[in-house]
Protein backbone atom coordinates (compact mmCIF):
# COMPACT_ATOMS: atom_id res chain seq x y z
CA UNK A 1 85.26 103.00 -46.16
CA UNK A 2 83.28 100.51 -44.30
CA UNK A 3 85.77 99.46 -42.32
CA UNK A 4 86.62 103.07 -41.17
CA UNK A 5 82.95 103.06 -40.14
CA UNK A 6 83.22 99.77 -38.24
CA UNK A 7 86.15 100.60 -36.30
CA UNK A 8 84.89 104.36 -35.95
CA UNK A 9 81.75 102.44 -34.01
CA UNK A 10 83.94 100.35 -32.36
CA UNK A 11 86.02 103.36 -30.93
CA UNK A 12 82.20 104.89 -29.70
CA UNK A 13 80.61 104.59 -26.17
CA UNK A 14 77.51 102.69 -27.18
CA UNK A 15 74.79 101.39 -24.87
CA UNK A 16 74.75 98.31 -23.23
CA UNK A 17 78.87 98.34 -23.65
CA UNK A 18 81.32 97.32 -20.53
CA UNK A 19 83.70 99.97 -19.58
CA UNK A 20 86.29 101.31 -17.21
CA UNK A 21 85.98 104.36 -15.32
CA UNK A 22 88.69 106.80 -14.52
CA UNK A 23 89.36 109.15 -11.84
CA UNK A 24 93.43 109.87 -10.72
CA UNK A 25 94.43 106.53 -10.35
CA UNK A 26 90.90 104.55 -8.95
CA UNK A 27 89.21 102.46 -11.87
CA UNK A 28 86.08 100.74 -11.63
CA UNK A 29 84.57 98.59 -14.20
CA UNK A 30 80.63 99.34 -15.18
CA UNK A 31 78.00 98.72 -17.55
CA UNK A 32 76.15 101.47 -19.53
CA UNK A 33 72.67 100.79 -18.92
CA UNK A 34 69.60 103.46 -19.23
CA UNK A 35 69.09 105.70 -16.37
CA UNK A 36 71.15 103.52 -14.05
CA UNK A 37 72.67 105.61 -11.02
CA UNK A 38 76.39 104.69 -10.66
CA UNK A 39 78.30 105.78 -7.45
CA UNK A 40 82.01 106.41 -8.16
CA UNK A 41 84.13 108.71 -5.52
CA UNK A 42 81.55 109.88 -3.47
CA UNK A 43 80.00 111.22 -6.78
CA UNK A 44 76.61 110.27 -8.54
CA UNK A 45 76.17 110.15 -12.31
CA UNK A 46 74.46 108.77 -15.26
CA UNK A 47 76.13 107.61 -18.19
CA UNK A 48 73.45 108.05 -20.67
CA UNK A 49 74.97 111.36 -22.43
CA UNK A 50 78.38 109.44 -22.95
CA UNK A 51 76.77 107.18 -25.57
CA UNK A 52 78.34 108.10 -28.70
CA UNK A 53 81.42 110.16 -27.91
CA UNK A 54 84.67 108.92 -28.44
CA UNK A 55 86.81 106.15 -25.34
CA UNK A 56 88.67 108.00 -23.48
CA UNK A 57 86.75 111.30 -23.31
CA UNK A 58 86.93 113.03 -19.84
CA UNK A 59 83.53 114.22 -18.82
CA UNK A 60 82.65 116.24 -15.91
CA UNK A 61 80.07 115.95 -13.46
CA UNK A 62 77.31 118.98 -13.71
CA UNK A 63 74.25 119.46 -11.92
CA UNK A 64 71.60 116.21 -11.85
CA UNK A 65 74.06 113.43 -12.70
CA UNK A 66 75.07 114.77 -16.29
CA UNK A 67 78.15 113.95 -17.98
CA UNK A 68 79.34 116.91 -20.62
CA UNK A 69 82.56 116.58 -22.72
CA UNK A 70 85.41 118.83 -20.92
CA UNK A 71 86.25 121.51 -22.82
CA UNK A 72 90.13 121.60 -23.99
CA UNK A 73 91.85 123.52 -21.58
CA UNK A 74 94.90 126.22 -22.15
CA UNK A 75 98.46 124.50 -20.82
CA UNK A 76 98.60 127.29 -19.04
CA UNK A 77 97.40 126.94 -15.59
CA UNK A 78 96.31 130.71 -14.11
CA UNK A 79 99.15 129.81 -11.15
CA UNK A 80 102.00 130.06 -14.02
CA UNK A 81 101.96 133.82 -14.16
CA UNK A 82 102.03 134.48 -10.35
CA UNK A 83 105.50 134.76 -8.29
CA UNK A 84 107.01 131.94 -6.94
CA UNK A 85 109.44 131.37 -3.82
CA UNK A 86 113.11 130.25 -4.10
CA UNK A 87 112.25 127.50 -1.37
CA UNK A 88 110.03 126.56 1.23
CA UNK A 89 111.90 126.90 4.13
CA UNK A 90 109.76 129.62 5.58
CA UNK A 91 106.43 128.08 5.20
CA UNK A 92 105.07 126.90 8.40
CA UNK A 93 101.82 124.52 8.10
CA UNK A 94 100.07 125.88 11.10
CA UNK A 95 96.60 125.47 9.30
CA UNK A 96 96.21 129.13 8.83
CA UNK A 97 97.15 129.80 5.41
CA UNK A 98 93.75 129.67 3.68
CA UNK A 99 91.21 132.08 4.75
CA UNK A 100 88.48 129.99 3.27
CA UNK A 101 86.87 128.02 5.45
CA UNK A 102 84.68 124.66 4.89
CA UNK A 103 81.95 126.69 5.04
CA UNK A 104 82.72 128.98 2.39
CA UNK A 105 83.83 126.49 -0.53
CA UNK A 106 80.49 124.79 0.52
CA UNK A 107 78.70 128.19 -0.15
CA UNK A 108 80.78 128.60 -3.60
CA UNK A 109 79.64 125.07 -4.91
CA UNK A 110 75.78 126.42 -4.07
CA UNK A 111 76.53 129.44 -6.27
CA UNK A 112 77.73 126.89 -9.34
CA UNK A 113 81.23 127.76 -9.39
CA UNK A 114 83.21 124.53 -10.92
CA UNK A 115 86.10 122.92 -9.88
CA UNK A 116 88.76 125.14 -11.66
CA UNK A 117 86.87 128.11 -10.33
CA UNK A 118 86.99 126.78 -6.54
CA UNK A 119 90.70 126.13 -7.14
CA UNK A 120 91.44 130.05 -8.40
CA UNK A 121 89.61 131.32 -5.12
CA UNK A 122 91.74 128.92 -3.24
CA UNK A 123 94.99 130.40 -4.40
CA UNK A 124 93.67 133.81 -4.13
CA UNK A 125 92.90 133.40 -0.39
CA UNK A 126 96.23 131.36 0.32
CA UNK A 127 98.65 133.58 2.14
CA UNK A 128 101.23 131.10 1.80
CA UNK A 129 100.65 130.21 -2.26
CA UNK A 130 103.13 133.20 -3.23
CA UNK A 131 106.01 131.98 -1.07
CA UNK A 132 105.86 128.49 -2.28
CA UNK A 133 108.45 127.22 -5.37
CA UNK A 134 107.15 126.56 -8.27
CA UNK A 135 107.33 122.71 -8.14
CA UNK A 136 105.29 123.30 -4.10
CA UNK A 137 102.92 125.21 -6.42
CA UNK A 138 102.25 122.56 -9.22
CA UNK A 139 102.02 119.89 -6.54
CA UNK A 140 98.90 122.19 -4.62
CA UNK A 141 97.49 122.87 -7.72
CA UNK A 142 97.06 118.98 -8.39
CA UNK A 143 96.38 118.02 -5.10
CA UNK A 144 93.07 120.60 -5.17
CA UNK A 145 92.37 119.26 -8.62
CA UNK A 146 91.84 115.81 -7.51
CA UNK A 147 89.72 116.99 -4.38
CA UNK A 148 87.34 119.51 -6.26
CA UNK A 149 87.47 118.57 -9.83
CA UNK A 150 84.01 116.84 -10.45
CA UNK A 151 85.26 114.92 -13.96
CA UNK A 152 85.34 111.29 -14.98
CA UNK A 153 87.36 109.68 -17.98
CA UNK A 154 85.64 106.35 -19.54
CA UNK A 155 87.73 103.60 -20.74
CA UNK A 156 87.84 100.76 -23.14
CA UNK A 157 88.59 97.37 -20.55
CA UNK A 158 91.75 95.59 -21.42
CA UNK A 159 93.67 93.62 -20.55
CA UNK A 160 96.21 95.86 -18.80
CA UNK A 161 93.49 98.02 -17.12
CA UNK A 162 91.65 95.93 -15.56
CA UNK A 163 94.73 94.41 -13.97
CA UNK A 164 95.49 97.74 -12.65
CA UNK A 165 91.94 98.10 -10.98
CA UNK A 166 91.92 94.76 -9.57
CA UNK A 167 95.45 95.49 -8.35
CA UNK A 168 94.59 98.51 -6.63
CA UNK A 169 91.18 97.98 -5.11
CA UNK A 170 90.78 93.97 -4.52
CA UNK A 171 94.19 92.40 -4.74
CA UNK A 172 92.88 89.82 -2.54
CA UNK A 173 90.85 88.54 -5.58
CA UNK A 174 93.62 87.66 -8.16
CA UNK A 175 95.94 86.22 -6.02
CA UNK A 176 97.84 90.17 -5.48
CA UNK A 177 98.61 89.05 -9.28
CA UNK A 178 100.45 92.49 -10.53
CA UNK A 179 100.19 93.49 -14.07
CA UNK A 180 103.32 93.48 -15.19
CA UNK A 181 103.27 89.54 -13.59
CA UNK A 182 100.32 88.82 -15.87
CA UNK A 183 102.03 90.40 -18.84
CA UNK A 184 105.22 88.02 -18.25
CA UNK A 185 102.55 84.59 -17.67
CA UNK A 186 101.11 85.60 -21.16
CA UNK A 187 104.18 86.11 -22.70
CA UNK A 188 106.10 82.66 -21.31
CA UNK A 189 102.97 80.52 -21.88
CA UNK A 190 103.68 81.73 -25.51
CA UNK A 191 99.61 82.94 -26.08
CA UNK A 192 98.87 83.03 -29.75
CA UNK A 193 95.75 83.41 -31.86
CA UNK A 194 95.07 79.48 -33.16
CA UNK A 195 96.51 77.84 -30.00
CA UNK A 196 94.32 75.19 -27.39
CA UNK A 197 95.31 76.50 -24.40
CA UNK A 198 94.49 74.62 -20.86
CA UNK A 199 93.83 77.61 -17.89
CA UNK A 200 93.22 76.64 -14.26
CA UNK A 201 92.57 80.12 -12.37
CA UNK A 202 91.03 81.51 -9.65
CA UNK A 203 91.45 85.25 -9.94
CA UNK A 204 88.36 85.94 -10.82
CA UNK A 205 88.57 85.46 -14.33
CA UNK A 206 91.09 87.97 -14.80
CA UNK A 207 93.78 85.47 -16.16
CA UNK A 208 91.07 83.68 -18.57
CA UNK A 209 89.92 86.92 -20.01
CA UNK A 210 93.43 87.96 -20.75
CA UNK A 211 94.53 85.05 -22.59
CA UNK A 212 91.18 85.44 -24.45
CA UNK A 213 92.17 89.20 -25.34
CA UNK A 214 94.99 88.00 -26.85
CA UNK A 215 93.83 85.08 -28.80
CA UNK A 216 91.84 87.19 -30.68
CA UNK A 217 88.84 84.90 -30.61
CA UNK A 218 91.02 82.62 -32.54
CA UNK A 219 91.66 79.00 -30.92
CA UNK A 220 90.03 77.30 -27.81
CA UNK A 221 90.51 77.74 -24.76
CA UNK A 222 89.87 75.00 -21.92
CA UNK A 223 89.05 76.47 -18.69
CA UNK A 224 89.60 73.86 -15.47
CA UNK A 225 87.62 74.79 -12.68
CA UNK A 226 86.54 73.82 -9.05
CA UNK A 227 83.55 73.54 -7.09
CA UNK A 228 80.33 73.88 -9.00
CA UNK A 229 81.19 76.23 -11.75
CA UNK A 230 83.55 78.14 -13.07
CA UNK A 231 84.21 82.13 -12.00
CA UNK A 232 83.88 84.76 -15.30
CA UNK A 233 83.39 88.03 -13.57
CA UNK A 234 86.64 89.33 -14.90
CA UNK A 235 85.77 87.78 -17.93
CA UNK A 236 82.62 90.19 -18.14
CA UNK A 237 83.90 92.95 -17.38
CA UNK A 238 86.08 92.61 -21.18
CA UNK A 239 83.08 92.91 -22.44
CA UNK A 240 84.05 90.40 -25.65
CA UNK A 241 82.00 90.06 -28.62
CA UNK A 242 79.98 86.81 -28.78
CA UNK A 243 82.13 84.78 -30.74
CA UNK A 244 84.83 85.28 -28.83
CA UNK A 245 82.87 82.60 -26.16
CA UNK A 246 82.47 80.25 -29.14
CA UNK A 247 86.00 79.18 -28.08
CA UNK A 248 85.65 78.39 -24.34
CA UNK A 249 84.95 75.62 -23.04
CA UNK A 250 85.09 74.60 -19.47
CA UNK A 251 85.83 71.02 -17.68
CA UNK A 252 85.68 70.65 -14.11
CA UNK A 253 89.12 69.69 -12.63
CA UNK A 254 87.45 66.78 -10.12
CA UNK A 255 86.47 65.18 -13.52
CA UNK A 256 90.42 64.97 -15.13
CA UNK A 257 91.34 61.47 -13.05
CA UNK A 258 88.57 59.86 -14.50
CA UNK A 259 89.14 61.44 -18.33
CA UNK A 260 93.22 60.23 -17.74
CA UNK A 261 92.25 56.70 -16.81
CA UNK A 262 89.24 56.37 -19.60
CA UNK A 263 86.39 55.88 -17.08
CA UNK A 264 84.85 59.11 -17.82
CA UNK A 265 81.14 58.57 -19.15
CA UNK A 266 79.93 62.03 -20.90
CA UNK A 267 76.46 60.33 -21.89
CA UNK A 268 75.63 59.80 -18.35
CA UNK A 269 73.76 62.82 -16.20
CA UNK A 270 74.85 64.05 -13.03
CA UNK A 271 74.94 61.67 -9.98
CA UNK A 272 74.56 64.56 -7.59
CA UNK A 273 71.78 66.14 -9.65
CA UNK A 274 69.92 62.81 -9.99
CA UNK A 275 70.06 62.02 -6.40
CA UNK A 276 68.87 65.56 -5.15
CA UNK A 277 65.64 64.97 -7.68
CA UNK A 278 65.08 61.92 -6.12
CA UNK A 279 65.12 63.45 -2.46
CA UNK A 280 63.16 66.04 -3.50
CA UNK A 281 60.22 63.32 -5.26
CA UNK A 282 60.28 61.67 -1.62
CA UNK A 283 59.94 64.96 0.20
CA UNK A 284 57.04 65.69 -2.42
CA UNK A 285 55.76 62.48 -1.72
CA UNK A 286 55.46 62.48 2.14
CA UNK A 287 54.44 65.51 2.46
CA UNK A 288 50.40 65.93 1.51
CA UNK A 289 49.47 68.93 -0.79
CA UNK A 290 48.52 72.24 1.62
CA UNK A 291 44.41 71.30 0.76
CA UNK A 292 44.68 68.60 2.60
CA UNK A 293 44.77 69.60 6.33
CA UNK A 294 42.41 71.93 5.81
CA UNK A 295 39.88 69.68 4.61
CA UNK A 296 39.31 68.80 8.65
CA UNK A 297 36.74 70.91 9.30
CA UNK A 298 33.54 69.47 6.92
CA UNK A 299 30.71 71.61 8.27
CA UNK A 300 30.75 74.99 6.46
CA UNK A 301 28.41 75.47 3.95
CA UNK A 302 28.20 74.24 0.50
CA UNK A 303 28.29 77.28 -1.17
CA UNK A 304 31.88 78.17 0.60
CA UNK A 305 33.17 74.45 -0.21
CA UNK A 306 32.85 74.68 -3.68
CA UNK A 307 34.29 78.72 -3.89
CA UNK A 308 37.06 77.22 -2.15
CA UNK A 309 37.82 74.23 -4.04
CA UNK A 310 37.72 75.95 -7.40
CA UNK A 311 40.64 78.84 -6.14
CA UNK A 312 42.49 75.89 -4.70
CA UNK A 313 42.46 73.67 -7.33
CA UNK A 314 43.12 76.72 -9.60
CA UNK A 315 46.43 77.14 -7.69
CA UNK A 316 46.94 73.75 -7.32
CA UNK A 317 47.25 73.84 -11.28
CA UNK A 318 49.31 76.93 -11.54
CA UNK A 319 51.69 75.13 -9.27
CA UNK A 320 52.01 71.73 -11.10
CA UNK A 321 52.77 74.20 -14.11
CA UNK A 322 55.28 75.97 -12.37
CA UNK A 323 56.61 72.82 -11.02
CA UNK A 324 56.38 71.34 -14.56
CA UNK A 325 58.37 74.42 -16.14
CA UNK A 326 61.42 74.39 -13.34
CA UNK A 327 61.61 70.71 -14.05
CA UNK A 328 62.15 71.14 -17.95
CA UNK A 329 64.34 74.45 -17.20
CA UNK A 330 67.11 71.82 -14.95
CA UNK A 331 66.57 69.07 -17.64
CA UNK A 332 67.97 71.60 -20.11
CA UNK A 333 70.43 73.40 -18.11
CA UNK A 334 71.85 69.89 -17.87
CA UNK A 335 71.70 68.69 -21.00
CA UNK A 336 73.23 71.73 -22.42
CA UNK A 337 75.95 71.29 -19.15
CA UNK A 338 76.45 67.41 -20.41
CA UNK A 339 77.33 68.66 -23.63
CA UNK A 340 79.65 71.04 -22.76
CA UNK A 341 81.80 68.22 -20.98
CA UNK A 342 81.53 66.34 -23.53
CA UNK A 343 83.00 68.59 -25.98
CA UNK A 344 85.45 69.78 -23.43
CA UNK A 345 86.33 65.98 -22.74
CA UNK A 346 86.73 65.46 -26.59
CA UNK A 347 89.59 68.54 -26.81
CA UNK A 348 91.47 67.24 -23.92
CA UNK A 349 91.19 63.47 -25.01
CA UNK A 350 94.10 64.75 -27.68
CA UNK A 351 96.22 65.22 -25.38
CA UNK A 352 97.98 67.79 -27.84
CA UNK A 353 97.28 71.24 -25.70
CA UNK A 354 99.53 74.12 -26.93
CA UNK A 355 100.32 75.28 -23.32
CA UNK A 356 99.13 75.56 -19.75
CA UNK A 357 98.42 78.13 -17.87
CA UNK A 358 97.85 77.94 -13.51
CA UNK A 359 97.41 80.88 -11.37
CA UNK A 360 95.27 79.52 -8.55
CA UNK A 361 94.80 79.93 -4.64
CA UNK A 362 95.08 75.87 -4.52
CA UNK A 363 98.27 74.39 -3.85
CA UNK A 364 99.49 73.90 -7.89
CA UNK A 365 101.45 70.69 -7.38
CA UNK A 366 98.96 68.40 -7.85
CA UNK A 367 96.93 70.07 -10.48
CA UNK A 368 99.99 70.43 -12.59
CA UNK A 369 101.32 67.26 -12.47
CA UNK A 370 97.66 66.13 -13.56
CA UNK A 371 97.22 68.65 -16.28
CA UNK A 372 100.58 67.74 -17.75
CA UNK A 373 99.22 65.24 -19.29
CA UNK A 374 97.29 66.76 -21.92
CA UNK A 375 100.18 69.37 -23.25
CA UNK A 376 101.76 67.72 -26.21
CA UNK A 377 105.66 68.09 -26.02
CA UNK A 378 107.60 71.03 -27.17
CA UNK A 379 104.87 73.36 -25.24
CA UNK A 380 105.26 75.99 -22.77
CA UNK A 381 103.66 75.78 -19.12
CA UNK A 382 103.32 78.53 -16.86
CA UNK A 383 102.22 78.62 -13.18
CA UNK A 384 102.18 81.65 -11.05
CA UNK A 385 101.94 81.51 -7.13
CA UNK A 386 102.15 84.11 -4.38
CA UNK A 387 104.44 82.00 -2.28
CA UNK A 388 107.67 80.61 -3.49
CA UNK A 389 107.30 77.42 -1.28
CA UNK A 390 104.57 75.62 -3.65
CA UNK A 391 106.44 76.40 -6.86
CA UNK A 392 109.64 75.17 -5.33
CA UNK A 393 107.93 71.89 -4.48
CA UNK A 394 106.60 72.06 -8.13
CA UNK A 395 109.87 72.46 -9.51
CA UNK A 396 111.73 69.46 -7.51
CA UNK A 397 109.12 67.21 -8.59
CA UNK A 398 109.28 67.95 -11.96
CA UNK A 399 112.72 67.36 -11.77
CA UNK A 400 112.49 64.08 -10.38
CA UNK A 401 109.86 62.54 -12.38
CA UNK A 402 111.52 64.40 -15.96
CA UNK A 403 109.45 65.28 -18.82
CA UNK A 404 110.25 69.13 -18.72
CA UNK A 405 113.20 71.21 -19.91
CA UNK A 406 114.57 74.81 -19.43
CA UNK A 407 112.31 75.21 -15.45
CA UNK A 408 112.58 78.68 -14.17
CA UNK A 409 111.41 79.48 -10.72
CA UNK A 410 111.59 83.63 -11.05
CA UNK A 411 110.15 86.90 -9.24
CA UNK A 412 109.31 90.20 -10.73
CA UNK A 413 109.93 93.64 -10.01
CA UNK A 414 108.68 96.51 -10.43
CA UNK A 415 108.94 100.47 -9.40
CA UNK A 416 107.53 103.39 -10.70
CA UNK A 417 109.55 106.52 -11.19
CA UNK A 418 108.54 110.26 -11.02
CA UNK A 419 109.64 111.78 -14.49
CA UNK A 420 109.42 115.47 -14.58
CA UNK A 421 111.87 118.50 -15.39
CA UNK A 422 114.61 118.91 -13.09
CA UNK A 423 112.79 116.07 -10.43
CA UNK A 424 112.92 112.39 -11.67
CA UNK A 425 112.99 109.98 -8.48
CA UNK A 426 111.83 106.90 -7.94
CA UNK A 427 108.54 106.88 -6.05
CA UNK A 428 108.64 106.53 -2.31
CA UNK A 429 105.33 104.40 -2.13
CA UNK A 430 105.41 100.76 -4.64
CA UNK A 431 104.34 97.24 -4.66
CA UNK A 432 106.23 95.03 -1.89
CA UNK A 433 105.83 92.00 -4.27
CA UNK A 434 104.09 90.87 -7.66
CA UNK A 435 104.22 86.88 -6.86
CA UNK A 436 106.39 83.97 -8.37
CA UNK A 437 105.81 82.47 -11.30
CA UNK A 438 107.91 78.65 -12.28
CA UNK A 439 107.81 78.44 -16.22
CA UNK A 440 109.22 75.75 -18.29
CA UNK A 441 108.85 73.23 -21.56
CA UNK A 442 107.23 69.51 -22.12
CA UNK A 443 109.68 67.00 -24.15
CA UNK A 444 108.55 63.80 -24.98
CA UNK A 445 109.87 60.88 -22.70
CA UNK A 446 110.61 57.29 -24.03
CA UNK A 447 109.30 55.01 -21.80
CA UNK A 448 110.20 51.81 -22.80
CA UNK A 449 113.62 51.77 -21.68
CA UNK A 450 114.90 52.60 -17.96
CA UNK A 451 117.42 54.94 -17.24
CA UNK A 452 120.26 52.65 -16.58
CA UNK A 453 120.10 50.56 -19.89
CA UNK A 454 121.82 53.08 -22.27
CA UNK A 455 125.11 52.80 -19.50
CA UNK A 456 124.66 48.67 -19.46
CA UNK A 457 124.93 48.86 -23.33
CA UNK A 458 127.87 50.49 -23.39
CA UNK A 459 130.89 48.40 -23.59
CA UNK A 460 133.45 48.99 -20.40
CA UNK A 461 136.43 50.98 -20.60
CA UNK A 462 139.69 48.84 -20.96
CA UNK A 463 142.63 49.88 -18.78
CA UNK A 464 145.90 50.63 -19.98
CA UNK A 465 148.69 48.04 -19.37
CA UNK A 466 151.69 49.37 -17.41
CA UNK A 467 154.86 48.80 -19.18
CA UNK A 468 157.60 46.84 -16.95
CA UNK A 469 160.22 49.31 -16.31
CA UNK A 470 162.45 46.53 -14.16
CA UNK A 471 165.66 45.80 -16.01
């Protein structure tokens, strides 16, 4: 029973939880907070009355901000019992169909009429509503749903939603990685619960957090990353429990020359980090505290010199403490960053990753010819571009330089289709490309002898003696 109860709670809207939310085919990832005003399709709301109900609920939009469950509507629709055309041949769209003008819906939203209400007086006052067929009829009816219909449907994140918000609003940020591309990286970089798996992405943590959906919490996974530090917004927006980041770890990818050649010092702080304390002690120390230049002028009173010296050695001491407290926050930010390469560096010293995973704006060459390295053999590798050019140049020098089987440079694609009675068709409007992706297998490589010894071993072919056929 207590596990119906936990995954009852875990099926709830609770506060403080990441979700997704839902209107036609627009997502947008948000966090329920208190009395926090979210914006969403032109339309204001609070989520505080969808703590408790169930994912997936559809809530619409009243008066204030308020969410209330929708009711369970009858299939139905009040359109199905009015006449319907033979075919729209007739139907001129001259603008002058509806009587009702901008004016008037305005006026019927004042009075409180909802969206299904607003939609009724709309086919009332269409002239041309009667005339139309009856699939012209279901295609107004939705069309003035998704205009006047004030309702919003809240989502659990996954993997495969997210992908699809990303997708549609900010492609730009993962690389125009398409789900169905993400869902064939996870499943050739073989992602299992238990596995170490090496990621280099910058798609805003979209790639990371799906790998980390699927592992379960189960495993490690190594995140390479550029620049200063690595990118987790996607990652957030999962919302994962918190021991599902016991398993990541993070290692920045400038740092992987020095870890493959041994000259990688983990006890050692930051250079950079040293040297900018250092710069900012000299600064500190050419530059007099603010008391000083005001000191110039000796002749006020006594009574004002020592009121003055008291508030300004008062905030002369509140700043040293301040000073003193930002001080010990850096020493522990990098202590606690030291140790995180360190145990990074320890997992990748191995050398026995279960796979790799690269979907990256870089050029991928040279990052996976480095991160190679650390995949033991018999592993899968995945690496996804949005140009064919780098992973062709990926694949001819991993062909030169050996060390991987079974390489497959492949594209995707994908195409929604329209599946309804009498009027399945593919749809006119779809995705002009989902990327590359070059997938493939380590094998261990013996070293120790070159290519050509195995022919000089071999002992040469005799020829065959012609008989002498001269009599």
């Amino acid at each position: 029973m207590a596990d119906k109860g936990d995954a009852d709670c875990e099926n709830r809207i609770r506060e403080g939880d990441h979700v997704v939310l839902k209107r036609g085919e627009i997502f947008k990832a948000v966090q329920i907070q208190p009395r926090k005003k979210l914006i969403f399709e032109k339309q204001w709301f609070f989520l505080d009355n969808a703590v408790g109900h169930l994912y997936s609920t559809t809530f619409e939009i009243v008066s204030g901000g308020t969410l209330q469950p929708q009711k369970p509507k009858d299939t139905e629709s009040p359109s199905d019992a009015k006449e319907a055309g033979t075919d729209n041949r007739n139907i001129v769209d001259d603008g002058k169909s509806q009587k009702l003008t901008r004016d008037d819906i305005e006026t019927l939203k004042e009075q409180g009429l909802k969206g299904q209400e607003i939609i009724e007086q709309l086919i009332v006052n269409s002239t041309t509503f009667k005339d139309k067929t009856e699939y012209a009829q279901d295609k107004y009816i939705k069309k003035k749903k998704k205009k006047y219909e004030n309702t919003v449907t809240i989502l659990k994140p996954s993997c495969r939603i997210l992908a699809m918000m990303y997708h549609g609003r900010e492609p730009g940020k993962i690389c125009h990685l398409r789900y169905d591309t993400l869902a064939q990286v996870l499943t050739l970089a073989n992602i299992h619960a238990g596995s170490k798996v090496l990621v280099f992405e910058t798609c805003a943590g979209l790639v990371l957090g799906a790998i980390m959906e699927r592992m379960g919490g189960y495993g490690s996974v190594i995140q390479m990353y550029p620049g200063g530090g690595p990118v987790r917004t996607g990652v957030e927006s999962f919302g994962f429990p918190a021991h599902f980041h016991d398993m990541l770890h993070e290692f920045p990818i400038c740092h992987v020359n020095a870890l493959l050649a041994g000259t990688l010092d983990t006890t050692a702080k930051d250079p950079h980090t040293d040297e900018k304390q250092l710069s900012m002690a000299a600064e500190e120390a050419q530059n007099p505290p603010e008391a000083e230049p005001q000191g110039s002028p000796e002749e006020p009173s006594m009574e004002t010199n020592t009121g003055d010296g008291a508030g300004q050695n008062q905030e002369e001491v509140e700043k040293e403490k301040r000073k003193e407290a930002k001080t010990q926050e850096k020493k522990v930010k990098l202590e606690e960053k030291r140790k995180k390469l360190a145990a990074a560096a320890a997992l990748l010293e191995g050398r026995n990753a279960d796979g790799l995973v690269i979907a990256s704006r870089f050029h991928p060459c040279p990052v996976l010819l480095g991160l190679l390295r650390f995949v033991a053999p018999s592993r899968p590798f995945v690496v996804y571009s949005q140009y064919k050019e780098a992973l062709i140049e990926c694949y001819t020098k991993l062909r030169e330089q050996g060390g991987t089987v079974n390489l497959r440079l492949t594209d995707t694609w994908l195409r929604h289709y329209q599946v309804l009675p009498n009027r399945t068709h593919p749809l006119l409007l779809m995705s002009g490309g989902g990327g590359y992706v070059l997938s493939g297998t380590t094998v261990a490589m013996d070293r120790s002898k070159p290519a050509g010894s195995q022919r000089a071993e071999e002992p040469a072919p005799k020829r065959l003696k012609l008989k002498d056929t001269e009599g």
